[in-house]
PDB file of N, CA and C in Angstrom:
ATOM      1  N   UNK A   1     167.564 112.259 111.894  1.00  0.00           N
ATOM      2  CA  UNK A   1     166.463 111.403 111.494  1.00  0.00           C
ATOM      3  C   UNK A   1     165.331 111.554 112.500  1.00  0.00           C
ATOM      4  N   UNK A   2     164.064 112.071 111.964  1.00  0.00           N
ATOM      5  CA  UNK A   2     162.812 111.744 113.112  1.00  0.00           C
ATOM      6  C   UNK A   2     162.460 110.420 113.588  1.00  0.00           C
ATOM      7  N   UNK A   3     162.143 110.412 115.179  1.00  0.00           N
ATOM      8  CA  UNK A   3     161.866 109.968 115.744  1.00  0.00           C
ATOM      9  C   UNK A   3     160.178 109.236 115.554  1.00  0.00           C
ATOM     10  N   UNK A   4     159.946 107.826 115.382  1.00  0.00           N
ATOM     11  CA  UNK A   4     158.832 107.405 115.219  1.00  0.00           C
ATOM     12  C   UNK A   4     158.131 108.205 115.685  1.00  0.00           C
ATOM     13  N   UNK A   5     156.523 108.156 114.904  1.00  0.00           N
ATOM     14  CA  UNK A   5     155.693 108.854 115.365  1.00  0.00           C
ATOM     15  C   UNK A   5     154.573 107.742 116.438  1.00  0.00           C
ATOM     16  N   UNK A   6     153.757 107.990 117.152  1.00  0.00           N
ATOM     17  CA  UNK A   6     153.131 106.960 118.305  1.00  0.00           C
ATOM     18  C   UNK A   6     152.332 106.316 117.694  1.00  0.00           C
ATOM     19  N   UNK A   7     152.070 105.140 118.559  1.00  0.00           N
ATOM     20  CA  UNK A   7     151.345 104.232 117.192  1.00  0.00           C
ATOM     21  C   UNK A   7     149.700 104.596 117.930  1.00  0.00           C
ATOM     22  N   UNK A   8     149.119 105.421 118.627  1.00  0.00           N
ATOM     23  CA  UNK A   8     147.731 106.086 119.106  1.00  0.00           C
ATOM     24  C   UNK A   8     147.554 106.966 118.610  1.00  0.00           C
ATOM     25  N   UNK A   9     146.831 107.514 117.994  1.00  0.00           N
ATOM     26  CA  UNK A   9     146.413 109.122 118.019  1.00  0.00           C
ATOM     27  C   UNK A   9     146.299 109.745 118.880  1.00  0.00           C
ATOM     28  N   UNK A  10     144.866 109.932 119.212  1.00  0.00           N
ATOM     29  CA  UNK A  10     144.346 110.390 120.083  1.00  0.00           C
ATOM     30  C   UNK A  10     144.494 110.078 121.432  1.00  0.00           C
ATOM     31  N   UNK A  11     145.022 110.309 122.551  1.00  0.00           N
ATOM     32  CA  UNK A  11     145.484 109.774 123.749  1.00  0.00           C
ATOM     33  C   UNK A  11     144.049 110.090 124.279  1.00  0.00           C
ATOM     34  N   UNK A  12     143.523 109.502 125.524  1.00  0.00           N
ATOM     35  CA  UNK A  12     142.309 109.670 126.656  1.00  0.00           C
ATOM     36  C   UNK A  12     142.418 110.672 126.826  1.00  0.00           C
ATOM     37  N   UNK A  13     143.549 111.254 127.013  1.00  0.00           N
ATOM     38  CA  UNK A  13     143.664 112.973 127.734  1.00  0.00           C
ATOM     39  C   UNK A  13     142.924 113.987 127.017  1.00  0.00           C
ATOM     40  N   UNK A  14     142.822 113.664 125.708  1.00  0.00           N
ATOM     41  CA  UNK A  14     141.881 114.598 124.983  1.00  0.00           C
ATOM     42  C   UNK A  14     140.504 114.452 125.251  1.00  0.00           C
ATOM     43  N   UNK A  15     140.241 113.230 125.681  1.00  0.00           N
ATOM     44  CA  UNK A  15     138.708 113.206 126.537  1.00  0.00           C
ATOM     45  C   UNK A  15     138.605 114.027 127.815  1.00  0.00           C
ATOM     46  N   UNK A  16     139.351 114.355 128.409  1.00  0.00           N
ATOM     47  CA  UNK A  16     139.248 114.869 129.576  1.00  0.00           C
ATOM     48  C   UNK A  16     140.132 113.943 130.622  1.00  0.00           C
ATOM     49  N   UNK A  17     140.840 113.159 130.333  1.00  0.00           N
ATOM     50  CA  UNK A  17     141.476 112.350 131.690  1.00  0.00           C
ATOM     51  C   UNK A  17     142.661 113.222 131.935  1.00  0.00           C
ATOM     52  N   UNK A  18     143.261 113.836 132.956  1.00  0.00           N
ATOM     53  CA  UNK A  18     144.389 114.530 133.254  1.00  0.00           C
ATOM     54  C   UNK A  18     145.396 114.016 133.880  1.00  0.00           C
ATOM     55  N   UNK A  19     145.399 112.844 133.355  1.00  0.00           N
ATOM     56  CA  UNK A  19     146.646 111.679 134.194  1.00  0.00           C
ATOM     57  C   UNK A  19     147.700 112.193 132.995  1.00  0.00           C
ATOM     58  N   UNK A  20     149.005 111.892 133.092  1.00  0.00           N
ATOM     59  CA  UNK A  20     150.334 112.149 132.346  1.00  0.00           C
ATOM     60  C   UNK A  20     151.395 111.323 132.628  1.00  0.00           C
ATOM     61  N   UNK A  21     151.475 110.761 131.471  1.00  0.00           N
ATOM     62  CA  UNK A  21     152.448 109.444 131.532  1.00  0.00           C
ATOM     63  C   UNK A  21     153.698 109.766 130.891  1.00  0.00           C
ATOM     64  N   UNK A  22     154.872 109.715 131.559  1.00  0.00           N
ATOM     65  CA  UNK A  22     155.662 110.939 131.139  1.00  0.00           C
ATOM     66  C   UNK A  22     156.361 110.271 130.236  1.00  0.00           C
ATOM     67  N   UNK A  23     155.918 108.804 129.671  1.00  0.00           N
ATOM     68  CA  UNK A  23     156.772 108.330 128.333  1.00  0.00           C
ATOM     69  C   UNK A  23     155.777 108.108 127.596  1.00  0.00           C
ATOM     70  N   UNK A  24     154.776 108.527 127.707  1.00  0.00           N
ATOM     71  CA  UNK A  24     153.877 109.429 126.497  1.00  0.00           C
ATOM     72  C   UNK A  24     154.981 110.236 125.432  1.00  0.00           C
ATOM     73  N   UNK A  25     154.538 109.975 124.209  1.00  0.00           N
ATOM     74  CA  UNK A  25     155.502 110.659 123.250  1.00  0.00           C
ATOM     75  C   UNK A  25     154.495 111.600 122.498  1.00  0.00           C
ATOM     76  N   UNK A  26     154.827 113.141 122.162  1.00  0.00           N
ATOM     77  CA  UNK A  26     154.140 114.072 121.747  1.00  0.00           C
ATOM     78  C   UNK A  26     155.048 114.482 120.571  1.00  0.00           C
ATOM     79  N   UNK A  27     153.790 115.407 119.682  1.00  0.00           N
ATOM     80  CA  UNK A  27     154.111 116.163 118.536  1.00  0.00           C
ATOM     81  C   UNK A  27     155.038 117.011 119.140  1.00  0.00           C
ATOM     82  N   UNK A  28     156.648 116.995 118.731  1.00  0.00           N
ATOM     83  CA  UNK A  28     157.704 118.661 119.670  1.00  0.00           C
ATOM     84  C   UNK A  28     157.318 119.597 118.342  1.00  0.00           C
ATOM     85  N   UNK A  29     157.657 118.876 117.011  1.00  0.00           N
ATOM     86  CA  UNK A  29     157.655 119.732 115.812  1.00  0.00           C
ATOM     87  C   UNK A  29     157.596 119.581 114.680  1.00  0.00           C
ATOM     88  N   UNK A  30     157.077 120.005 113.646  1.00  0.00           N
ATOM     89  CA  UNK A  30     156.784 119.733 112.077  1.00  0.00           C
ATOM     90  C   UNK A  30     157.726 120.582 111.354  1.00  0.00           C
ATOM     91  N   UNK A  31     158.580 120.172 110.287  1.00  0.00           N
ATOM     92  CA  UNK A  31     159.139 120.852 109.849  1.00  0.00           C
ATOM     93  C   UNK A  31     158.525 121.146 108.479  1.00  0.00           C
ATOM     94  N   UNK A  32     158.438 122.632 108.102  1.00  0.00           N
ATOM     95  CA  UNK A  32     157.341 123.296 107.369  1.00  0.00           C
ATOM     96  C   UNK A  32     158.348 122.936 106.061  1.00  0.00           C
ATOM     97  N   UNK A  33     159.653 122.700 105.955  1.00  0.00           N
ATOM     98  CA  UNK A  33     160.021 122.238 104.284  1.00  0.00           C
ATOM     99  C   UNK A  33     159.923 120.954 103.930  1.00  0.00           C
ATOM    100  N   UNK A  34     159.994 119.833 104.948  1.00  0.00           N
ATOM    101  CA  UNK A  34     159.607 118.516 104.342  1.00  0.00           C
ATOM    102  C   UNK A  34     158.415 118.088 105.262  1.00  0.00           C
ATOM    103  N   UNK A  35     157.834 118.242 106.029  1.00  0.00           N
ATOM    104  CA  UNK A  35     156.977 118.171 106.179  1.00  0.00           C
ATOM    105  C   UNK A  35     157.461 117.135 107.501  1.00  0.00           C
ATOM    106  N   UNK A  36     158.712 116.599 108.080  1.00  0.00           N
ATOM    107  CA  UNK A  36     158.987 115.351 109.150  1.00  0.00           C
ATOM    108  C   UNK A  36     158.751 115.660 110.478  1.00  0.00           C
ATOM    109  N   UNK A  37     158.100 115.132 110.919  1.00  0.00           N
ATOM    110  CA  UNK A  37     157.850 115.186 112.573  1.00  0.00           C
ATOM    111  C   UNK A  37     158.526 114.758 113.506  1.00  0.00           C
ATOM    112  N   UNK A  38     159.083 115.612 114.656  1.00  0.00           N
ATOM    113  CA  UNK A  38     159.697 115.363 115.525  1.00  0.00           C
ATOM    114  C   UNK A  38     158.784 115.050 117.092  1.00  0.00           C
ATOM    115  N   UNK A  39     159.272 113.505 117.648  1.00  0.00           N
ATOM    116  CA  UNK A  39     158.512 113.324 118.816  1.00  0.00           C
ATOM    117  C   UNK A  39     159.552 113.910 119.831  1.00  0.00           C
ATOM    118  N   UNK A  40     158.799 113.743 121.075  1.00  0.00           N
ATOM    119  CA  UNK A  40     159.785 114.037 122.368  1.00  0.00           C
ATOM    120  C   UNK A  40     158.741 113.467 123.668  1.00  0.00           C
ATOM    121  N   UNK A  41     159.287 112.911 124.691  1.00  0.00           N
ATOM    122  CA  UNK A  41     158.652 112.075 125.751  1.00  0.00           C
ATOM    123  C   UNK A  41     157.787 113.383 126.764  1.00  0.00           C
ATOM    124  N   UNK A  42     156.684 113.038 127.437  1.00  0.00           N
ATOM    125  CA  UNK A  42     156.524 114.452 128.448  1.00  0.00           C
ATOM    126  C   UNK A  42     157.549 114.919 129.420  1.00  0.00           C
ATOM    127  N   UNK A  43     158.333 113.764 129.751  1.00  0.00           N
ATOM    128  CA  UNK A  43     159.501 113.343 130.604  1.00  0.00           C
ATOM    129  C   UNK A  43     160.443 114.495 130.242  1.00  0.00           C
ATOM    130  N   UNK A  44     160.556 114.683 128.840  1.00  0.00           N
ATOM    131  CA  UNK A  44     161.455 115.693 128.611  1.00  0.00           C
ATOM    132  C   UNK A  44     161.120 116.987 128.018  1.00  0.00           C
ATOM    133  N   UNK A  45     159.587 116.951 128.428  1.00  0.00           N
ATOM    134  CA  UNK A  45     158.578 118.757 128.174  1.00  0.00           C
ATOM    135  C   UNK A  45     159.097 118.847 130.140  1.00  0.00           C
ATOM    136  N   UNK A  46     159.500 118.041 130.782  1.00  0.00           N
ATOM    137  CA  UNK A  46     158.921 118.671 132.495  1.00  0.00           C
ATOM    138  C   UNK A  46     160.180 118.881 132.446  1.00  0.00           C
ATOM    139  N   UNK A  47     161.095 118.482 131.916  1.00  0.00           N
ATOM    140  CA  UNK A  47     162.347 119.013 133.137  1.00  0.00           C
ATOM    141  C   UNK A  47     162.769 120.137 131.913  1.00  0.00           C
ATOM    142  N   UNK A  48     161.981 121.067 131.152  1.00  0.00           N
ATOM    143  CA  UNK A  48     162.290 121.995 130.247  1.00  0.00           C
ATOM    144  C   UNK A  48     162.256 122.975 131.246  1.00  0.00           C
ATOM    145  N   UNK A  49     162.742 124.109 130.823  1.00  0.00           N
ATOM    146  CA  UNK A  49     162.561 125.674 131.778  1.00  0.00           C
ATOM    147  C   UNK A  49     160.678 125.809 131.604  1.00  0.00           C
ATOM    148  N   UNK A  50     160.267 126.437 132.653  1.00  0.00           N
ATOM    149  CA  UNK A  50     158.771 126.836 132.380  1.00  0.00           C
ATOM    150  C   UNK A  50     158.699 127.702 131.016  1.00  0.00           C
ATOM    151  N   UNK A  51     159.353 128.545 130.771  1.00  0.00           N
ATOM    152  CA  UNK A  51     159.356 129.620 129.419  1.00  0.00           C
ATOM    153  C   UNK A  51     159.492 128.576 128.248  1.00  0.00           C
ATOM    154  N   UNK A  52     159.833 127.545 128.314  1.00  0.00           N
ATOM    155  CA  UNK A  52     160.316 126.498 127.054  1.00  0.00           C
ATOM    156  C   UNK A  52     158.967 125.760 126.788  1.00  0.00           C
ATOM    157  N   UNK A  53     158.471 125.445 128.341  1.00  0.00           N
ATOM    158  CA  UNK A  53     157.127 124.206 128.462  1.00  0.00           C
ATOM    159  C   UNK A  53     156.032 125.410 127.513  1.00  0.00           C
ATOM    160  N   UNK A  54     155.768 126.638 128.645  1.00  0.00           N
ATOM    161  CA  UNK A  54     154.968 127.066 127.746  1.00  0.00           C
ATOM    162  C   UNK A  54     154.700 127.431 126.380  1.00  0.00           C
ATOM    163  N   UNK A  55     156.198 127.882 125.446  1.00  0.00           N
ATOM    164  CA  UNK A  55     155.952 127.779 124.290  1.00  0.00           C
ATOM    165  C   UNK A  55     155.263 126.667 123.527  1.00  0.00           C
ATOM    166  N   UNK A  56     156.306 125.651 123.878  1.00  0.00           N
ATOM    167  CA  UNK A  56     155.849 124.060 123.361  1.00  0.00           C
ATOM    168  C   UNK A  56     153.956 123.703 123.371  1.00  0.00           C
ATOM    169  N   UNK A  57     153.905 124.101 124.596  1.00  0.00           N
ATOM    170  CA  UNK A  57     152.327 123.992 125.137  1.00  0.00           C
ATOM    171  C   UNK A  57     151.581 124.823 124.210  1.00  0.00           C
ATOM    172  N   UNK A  58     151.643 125.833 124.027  1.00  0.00           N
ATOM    173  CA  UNK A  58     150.880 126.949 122.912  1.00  0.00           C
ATOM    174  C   UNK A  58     150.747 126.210 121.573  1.00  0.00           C
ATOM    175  N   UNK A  59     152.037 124.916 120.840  1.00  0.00           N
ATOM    176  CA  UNK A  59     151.938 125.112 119.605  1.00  0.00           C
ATOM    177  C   UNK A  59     150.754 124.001 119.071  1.00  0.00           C
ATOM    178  N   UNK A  60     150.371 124.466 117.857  1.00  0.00           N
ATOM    179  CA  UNK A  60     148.990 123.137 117.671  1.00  0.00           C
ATOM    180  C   UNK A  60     149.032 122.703 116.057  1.00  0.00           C
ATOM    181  N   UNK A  61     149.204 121.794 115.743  1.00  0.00           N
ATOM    182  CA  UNK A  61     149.292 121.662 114.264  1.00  0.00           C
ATOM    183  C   UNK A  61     148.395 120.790 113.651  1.00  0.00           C
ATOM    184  N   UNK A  62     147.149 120.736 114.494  1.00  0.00           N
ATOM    185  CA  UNK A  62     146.073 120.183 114.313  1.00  0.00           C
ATOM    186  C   UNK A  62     145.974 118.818 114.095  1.00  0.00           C
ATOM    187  N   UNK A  63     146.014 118.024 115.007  1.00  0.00           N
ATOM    188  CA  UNK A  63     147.451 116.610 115.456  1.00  0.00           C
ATOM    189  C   UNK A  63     146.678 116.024 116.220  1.00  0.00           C
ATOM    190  N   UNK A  64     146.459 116.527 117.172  1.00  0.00           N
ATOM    191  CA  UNK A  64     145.675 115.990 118.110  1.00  0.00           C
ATOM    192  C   UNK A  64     146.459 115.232 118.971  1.00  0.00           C
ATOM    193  N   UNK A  65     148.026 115.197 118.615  1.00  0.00           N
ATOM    194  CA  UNK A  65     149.016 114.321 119.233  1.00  0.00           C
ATOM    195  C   UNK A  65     150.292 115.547 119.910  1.00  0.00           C
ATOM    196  N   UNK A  66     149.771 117.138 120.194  1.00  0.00           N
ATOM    197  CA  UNK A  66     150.277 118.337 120.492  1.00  0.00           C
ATOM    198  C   UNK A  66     150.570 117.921 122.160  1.00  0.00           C
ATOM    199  N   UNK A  67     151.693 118.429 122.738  1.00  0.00           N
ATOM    200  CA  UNK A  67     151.947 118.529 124.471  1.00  0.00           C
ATOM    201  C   UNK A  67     150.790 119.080 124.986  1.00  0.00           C
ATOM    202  N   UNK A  68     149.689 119.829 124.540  1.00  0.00           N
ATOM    203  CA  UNK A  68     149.067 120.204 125.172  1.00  0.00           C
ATOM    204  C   UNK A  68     147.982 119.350 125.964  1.00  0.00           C
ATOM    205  N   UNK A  69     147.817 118.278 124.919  1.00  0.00           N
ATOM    206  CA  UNK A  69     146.685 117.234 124.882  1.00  0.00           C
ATOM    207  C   UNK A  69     147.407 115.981 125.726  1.00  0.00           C
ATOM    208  N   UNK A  70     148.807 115.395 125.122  1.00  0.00           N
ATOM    209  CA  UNK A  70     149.191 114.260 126.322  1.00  0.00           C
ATOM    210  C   UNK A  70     150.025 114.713 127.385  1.00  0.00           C
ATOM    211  N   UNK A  71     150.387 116.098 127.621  1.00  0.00           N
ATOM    212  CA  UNK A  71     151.138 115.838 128.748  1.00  0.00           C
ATOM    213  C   UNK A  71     150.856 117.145 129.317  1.00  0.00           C
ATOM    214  N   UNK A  72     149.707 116.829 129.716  1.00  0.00           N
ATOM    215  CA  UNK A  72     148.551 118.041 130.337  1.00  0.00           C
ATOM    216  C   UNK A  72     148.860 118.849 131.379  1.00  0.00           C
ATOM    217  N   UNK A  73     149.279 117.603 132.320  1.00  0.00           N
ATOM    218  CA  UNK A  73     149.971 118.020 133.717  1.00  0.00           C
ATOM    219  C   UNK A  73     151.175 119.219 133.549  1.00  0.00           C
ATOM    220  N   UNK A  74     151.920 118.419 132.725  1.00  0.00           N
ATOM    221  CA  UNK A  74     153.137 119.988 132.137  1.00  0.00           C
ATOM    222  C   UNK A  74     152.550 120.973 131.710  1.00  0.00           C
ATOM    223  N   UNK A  75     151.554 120.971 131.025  1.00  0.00           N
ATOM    224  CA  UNK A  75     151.503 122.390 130.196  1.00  0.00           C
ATOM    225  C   UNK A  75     150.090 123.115 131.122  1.00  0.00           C
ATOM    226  N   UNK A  76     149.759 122.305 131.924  1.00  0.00           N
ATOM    227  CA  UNK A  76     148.795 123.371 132.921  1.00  0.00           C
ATOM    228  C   UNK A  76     147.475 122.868 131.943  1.00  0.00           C
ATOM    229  N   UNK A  77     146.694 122.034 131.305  1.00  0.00           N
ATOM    230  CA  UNK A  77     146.012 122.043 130.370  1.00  0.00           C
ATOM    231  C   UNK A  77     144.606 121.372 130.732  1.00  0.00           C
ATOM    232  N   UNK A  78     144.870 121.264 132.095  1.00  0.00           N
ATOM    233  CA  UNK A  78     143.706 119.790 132.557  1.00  0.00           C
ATOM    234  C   UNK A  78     142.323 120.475 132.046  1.00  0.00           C
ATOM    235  N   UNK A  79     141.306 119.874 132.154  1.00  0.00           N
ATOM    236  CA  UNK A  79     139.846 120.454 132.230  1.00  0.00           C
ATOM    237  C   UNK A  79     139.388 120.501 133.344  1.00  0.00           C
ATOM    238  N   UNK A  80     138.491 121.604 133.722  1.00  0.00           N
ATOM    239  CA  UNK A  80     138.053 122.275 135.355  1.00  0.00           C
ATOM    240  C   UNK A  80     137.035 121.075 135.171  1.00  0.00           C
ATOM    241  N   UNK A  81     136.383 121.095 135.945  1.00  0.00           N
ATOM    242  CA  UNK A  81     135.140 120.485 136.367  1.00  0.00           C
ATOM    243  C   UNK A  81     133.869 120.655 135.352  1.00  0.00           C
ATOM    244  N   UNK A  82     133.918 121.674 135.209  1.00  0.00           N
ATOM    245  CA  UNK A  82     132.568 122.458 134.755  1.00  0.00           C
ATOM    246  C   UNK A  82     133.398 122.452 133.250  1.00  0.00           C
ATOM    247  N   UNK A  83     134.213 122.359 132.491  1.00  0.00           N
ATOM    248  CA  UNK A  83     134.589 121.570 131.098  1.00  0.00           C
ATOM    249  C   UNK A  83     134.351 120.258 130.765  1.00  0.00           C
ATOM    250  N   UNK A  84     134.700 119.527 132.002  1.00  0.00           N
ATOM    251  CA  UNK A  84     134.351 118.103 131.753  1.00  0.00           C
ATOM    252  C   UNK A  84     132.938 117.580 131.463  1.00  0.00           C
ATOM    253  N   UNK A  85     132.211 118.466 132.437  1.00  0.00           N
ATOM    254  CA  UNK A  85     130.643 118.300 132.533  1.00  0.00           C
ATOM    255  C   UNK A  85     130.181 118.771 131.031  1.00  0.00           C
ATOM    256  N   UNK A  86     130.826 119.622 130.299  1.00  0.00           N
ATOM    257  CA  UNK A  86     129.933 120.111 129.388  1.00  0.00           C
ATOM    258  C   UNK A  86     130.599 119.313 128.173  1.00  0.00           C
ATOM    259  N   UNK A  87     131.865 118.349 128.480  1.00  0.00           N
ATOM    260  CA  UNK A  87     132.257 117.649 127.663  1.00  0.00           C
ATOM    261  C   UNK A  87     131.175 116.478 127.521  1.00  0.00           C
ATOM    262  N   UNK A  88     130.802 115.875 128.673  1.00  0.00           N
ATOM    263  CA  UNK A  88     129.788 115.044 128.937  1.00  0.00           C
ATOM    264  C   UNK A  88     128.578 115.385 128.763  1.00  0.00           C
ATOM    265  N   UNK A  89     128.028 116.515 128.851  1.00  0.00           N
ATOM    266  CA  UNK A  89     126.569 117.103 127.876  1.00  0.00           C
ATOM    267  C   UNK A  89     126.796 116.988 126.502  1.00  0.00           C
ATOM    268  N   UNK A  90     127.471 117.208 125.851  1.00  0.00           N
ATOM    269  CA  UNK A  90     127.877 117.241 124.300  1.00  0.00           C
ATOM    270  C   UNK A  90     127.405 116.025 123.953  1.00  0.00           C
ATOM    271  N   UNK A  91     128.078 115.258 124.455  1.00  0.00           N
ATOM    272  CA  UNK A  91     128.519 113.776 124.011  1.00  0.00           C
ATOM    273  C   UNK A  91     127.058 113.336 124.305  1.00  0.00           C
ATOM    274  N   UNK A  92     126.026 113.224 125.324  1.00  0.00           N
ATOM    275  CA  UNK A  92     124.950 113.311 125.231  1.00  0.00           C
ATOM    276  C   UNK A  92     123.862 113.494 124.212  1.00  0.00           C
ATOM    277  N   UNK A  93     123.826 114.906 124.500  1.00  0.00           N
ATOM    278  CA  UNK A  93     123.465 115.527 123.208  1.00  0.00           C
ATOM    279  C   UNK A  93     123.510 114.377 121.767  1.00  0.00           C
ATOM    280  N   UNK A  94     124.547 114.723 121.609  1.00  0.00           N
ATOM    281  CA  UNK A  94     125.237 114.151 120.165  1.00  0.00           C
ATOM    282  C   UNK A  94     124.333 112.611 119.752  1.00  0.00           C
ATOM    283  N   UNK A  95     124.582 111.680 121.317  1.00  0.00           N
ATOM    284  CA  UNK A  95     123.538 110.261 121.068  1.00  0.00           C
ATOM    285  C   UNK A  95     121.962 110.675 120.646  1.00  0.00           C
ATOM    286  N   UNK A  96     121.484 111.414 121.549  1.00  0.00           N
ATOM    287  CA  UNK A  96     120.205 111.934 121.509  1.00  0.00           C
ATOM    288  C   UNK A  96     119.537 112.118 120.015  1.00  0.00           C
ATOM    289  N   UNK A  97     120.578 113.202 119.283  1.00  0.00           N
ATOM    290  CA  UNK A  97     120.055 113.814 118.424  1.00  0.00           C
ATOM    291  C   UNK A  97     120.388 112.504 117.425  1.00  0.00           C
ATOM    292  N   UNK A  98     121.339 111.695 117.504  1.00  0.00           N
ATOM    293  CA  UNK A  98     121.234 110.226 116.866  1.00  0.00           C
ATOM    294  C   UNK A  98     120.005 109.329 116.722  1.00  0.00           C
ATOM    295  N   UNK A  99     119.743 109.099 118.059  1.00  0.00           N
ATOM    296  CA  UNK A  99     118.452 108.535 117.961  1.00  0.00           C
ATOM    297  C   UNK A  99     117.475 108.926 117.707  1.00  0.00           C
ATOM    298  N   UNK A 100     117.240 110.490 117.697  1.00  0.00           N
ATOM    299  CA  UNK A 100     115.908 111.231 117.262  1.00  0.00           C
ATOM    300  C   UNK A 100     116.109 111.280 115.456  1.00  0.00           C
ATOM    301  N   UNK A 101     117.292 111.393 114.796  1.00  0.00           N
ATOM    302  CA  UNK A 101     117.159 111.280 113.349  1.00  0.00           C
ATOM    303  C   UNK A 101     116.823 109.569 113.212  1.00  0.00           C
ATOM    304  N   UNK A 102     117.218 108.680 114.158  1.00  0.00           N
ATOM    305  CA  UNK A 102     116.998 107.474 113.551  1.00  0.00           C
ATOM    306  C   UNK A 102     115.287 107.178 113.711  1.00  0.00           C
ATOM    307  N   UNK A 103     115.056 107.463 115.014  1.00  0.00           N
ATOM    308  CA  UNK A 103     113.333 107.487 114.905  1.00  0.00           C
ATOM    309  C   UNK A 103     112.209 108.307 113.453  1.00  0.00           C
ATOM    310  N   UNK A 104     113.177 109.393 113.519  1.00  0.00           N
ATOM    311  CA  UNK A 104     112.234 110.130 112.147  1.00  0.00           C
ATOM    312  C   UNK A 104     112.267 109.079 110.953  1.00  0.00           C
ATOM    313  N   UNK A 105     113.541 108.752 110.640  1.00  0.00           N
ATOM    314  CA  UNK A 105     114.133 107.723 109.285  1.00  0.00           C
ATOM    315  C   UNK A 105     112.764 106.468 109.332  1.00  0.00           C
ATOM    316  N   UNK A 106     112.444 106.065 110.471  1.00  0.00           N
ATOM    317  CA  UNK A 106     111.226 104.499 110.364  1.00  0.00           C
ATOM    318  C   UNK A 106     110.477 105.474 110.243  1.00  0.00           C
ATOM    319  N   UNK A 107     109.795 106.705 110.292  1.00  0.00           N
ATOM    320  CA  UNK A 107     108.354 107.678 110.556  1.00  0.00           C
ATOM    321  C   UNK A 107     107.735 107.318 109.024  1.00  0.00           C
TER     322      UNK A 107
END
């Protein structure tokens, strides 16, 4: 029987925070005939062999709830400096060009 799935989506870590809470629960696997998801704690991605972490770490099923994203620290995944920054230009950006369509909209 699968293991509940987390009641968050998106963890902070996908913002850029590289903290890892090792009872964080992640996507381990989808099974492609019924479609049921299997969780697993980071607790038990770290004490995997490195050859095991990194597979796990590679897989993405467009989830946003993947080891790569909550349990960063294991899979080597953090953001450098100069990612974060351009995570934080984006996000910028993004308000900017908000308020410049909302100014045109009263024009």
């Amino acid at each position: 029987q699968p293991s509940p799935s987390p009641t968050n989506s998106f963890a902070p870590s996908v913002l850029g925070d590289c903290s890892q809470n090792g009872s964080s629960r992640y996507l381990h696997f989808v099974n492609s005939n019924n479609g049921n998801k299997s969780w697993k704690a980071c607790n038990d991605l770290s004490a995997m062999k490195q050859r095991k972490i990194k597979s796990i770490c590679a897989r993405d099923y467009n989830d946003g709830n993947e080891a790569k994203y909550l349990c960063r620290v294991a899979c080597g995944t953090c953001p450098s400096e100069c990612e974060l920054r351009v995570m934080e230009l984006e996000e910028l950006n993004a308000d900017l060009q908000e308020r410049i369509d909302d100014l045109e909209k009263e024009m």
